[in-house]
N, C-alpha and C. Protein backbone atom coordinates (compact mmCIF):
# COMPACT_ATOMS: atom_id res chain seq x y z
N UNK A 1 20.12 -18.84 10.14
CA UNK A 1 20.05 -17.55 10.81
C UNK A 1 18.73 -16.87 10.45
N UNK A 2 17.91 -16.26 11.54
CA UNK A 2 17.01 -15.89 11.00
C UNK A 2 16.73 -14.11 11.12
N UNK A 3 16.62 -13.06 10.09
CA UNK A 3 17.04 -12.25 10.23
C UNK A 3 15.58 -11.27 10.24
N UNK A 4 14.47 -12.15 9.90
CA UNK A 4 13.14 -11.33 9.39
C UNK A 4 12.45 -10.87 10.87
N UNK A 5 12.25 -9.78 10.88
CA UNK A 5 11.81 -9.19 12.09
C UNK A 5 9.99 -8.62 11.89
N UNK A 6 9.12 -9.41 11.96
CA UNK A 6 7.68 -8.98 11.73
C UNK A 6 7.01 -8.26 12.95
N UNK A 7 6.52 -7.47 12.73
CA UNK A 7 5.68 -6.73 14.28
C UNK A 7 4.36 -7.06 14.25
N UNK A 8 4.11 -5.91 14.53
CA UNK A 8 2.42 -5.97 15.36
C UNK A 8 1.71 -6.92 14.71
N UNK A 9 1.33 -8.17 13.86
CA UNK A 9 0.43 -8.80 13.63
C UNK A 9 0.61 -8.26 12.40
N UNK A 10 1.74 -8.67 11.94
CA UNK A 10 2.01 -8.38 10.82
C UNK A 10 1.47 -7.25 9.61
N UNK A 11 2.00 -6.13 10.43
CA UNK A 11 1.38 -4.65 10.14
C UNK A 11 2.97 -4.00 10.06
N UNK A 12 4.08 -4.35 10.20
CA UNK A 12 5.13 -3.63 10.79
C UNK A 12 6.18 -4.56 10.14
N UNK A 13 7.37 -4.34 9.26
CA UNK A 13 8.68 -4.96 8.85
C UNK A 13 9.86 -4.23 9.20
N UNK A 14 10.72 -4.83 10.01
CA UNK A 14 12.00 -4.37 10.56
C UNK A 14 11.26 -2.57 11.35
N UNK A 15 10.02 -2.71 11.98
CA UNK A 15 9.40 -1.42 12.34
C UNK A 15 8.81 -0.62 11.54
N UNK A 16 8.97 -0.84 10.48
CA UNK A 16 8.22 0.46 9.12
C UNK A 16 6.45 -0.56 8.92
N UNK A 17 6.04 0.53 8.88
CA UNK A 17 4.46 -0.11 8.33
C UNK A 17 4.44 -0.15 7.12
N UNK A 18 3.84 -1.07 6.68
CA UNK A 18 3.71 -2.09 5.53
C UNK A 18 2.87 -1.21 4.89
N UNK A 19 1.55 -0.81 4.96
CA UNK A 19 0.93 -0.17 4.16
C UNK A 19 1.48 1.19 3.86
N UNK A 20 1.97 1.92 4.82
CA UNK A 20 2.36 3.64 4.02
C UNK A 20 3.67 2.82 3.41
N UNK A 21 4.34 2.15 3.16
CA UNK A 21 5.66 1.55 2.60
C UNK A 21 5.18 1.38 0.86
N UNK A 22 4.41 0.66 1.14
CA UNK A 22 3.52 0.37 -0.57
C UNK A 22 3.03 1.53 -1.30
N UNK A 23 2.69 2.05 -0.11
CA UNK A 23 2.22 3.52 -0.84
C UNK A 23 2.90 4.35 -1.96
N UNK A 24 4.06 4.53 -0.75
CA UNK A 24 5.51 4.62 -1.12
C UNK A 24 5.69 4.55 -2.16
N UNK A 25 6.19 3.24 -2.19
CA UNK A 25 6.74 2.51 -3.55
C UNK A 25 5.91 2.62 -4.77
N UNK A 26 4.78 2.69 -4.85
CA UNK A 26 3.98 2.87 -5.56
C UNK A 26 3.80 4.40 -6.09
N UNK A 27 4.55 5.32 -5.50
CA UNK A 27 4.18 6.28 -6.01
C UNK A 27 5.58 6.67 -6.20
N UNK A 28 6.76 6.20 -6.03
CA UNK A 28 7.88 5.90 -6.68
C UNK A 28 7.59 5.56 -8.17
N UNK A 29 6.74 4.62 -8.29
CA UNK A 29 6.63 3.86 -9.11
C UNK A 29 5.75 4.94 -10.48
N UNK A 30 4.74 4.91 -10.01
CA UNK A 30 4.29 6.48 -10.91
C UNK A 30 5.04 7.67 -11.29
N UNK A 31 6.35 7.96 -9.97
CA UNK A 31 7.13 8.69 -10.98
C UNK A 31 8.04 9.12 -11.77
N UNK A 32 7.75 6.74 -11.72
CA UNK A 32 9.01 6.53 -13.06
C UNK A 32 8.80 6.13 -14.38
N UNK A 33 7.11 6.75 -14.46
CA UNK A 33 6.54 6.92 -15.19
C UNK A 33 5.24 5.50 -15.60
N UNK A 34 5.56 4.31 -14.60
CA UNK A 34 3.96 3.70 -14.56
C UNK A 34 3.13 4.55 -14.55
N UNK A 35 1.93 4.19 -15.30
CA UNK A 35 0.62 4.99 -15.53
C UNK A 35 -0.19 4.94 -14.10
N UNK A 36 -0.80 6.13 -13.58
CA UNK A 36 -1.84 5.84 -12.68
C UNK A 36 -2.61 4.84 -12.95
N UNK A 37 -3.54 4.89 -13.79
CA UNK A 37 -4.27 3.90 -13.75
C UNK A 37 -3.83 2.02 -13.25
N UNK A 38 -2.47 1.98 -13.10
CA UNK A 38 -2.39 0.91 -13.04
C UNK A 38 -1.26 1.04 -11.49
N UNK A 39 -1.72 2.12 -10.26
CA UNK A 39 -1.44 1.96 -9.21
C UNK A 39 -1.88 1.44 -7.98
N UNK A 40 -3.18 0.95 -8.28
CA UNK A 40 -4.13 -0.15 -7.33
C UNK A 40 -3.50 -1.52 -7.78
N UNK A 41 -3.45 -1.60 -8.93
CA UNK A 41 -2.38 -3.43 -9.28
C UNK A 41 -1.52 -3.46 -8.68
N UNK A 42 -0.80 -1.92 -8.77
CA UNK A 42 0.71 -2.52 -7.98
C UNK A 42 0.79 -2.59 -6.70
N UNK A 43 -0.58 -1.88 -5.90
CA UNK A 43 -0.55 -2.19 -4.84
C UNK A 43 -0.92 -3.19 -4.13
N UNK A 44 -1.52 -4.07 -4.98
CA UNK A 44 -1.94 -5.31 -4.42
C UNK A 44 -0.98 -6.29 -4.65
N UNK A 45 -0.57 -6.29 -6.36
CA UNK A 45 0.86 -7.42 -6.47
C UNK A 45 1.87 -7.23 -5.33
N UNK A 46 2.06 -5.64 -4.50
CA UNK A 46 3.11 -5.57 -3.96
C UNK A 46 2.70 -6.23 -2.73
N UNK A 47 1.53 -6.44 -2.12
CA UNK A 47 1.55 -6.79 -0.57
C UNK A 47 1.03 -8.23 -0.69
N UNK A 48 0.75 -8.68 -1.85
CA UNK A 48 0.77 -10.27 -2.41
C UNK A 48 2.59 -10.89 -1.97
N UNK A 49 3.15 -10.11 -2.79
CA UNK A 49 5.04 -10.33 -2.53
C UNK A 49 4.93 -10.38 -1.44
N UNK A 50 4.55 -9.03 -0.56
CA UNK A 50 5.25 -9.26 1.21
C UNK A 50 4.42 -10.64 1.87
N UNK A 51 3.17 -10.51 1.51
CA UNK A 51 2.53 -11.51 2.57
C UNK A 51 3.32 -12.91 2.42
N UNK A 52 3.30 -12.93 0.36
CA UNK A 52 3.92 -14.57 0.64
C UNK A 52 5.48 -15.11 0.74
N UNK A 53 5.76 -14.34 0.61
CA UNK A 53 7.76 -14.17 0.37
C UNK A 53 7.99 -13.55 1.68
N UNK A 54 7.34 -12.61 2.26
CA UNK A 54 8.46 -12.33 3.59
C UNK A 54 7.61 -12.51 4.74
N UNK A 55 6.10 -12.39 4.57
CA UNK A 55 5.65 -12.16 5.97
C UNK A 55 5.27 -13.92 5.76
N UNK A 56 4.63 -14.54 5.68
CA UNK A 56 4.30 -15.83 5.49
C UNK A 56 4.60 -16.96 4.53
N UNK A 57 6.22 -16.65 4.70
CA UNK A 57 6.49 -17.97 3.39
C UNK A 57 6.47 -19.21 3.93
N UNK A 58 5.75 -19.83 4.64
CA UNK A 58 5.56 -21.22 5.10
C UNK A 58 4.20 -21.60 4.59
N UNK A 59 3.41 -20.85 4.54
CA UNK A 59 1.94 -20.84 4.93
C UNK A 59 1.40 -19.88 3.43
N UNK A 60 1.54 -20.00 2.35
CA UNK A 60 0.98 -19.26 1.65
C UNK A 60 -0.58 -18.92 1.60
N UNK A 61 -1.39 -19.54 1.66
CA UNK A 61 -3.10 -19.51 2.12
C UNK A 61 -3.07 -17.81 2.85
N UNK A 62 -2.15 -17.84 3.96
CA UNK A 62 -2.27 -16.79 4.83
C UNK A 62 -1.51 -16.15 4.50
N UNK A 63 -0.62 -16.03 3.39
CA UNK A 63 0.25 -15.08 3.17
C UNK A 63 -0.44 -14.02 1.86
N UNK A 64 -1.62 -14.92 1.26
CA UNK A 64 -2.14 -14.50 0.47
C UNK A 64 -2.88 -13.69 0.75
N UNK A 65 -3.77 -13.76 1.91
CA UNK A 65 -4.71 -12.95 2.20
C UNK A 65 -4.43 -11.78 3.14
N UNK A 66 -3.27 -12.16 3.90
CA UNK A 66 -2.45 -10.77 4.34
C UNK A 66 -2.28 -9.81 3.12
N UNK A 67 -1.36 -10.24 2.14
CA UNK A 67 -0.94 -9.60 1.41
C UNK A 67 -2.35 -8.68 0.31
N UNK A 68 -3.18 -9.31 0.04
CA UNK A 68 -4.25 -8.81 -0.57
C UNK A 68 -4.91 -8.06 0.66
N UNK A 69 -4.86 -8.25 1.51
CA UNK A 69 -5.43 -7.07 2.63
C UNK A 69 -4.37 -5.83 2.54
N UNK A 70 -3.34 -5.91 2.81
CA UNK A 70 -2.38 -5.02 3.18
C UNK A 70 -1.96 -4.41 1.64
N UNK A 71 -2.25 -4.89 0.18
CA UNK A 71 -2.52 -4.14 -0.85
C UNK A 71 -3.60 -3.70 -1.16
N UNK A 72 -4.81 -4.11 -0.74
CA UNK A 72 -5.96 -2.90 -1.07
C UNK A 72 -6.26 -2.39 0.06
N UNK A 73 -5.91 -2.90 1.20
CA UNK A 73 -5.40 -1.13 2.04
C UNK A 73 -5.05 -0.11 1.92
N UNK A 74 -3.68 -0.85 1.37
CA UNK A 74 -2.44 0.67 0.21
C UNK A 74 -3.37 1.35 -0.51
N UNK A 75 -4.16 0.79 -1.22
CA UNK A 75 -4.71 1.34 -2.19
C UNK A 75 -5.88 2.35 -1.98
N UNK A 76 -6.63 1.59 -1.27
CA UNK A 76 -7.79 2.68 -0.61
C UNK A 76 -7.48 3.33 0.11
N UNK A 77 -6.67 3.44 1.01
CA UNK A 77 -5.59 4.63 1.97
C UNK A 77 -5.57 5.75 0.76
N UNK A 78 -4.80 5.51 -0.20
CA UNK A 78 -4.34 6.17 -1.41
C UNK A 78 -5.66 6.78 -2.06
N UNK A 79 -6.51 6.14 -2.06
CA UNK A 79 -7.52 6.86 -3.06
C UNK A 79 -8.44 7.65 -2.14
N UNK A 80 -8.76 7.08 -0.86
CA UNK A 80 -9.10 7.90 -0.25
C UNK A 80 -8.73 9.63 0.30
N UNK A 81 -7.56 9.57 0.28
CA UNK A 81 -6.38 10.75 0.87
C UNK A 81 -6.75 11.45 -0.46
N UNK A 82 -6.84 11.08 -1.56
CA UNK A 82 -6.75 11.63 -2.71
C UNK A 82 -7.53 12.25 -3.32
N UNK A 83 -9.00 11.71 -3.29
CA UNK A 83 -10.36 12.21 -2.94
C UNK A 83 -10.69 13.33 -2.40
N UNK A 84 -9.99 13.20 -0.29
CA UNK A 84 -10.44 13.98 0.42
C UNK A 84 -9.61 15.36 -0.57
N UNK A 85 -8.30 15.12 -0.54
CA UNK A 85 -7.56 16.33 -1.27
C UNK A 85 -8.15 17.10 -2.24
N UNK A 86 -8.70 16.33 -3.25
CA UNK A 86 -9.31 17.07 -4.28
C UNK A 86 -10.65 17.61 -3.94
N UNK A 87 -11.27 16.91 -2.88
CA UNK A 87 -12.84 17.44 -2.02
C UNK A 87 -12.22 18.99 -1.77
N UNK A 88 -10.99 19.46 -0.98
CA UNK A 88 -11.07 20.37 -0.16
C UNK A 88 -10.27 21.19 -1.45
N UNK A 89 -9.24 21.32 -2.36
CA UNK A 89 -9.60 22.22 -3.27
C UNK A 89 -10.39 22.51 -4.25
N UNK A 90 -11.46 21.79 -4.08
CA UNK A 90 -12.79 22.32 -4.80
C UNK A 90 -13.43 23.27 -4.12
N UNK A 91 -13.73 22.83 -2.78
CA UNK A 91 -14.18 23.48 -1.94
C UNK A 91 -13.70 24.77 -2.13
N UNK A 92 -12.48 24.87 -1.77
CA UNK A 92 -11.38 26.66 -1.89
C UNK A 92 -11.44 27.32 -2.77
N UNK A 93 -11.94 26.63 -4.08
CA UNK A 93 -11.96 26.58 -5.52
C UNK A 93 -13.25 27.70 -5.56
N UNK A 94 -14.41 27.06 -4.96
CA UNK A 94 -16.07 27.34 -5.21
C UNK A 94 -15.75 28.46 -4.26
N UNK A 95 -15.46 28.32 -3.06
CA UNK A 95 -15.23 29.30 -1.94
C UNK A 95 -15.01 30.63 -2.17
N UNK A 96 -14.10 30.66 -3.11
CA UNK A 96 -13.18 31.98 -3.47
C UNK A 96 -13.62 32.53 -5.33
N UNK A 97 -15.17 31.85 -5.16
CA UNK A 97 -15.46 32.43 -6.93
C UNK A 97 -16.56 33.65 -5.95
């Protein structure tokens, strides 16, 4: 029986996107007290798991490099957003001295 439902080019599981999912979890994961510093690892070990265990377990080669795409995606998504955030209360910061 086959129950795994992959979308768009393997961007999408059972419909949820893969990268804000890791994100997710990852910041689950920070606040169960993993250290930041070690939330880019987990985002890559985590989309290493999906690529080769759910999105490409026939084919690991390609499950590998999905998965290392779709974890430092997570990750730079993440650090980027995080960046801009701290860009714009500085900004409000300097703004309002």
């Amino acid at each position: 029986m086959h129950y795994k439902k992959v979308g768009w080019k393997g961007l999408e599981i059972y419909e949820v996107p893969i990268v804000p999912l890791i994100i997710g979890v990852v910041e689950l994961l920070k606040s169960l007290g993993v250290p930041n510093k070690f939330s880019a690892l987990a985002a890559v070990l985590m989309g290493l798991l999906i690529g080769v265990f759910f999105l490409y377990p026939t084919n690991i080669p390609e499950g590998i490099i999905t998965g290392l795409s779709l974890g430092l995606a997570a990750s730079g998504l993440y650090s980027a957003t995080k960046n801009t955030v701290e860009g714009v209360k500085n900004m409000r910061i300097s703004k309002n001295k």
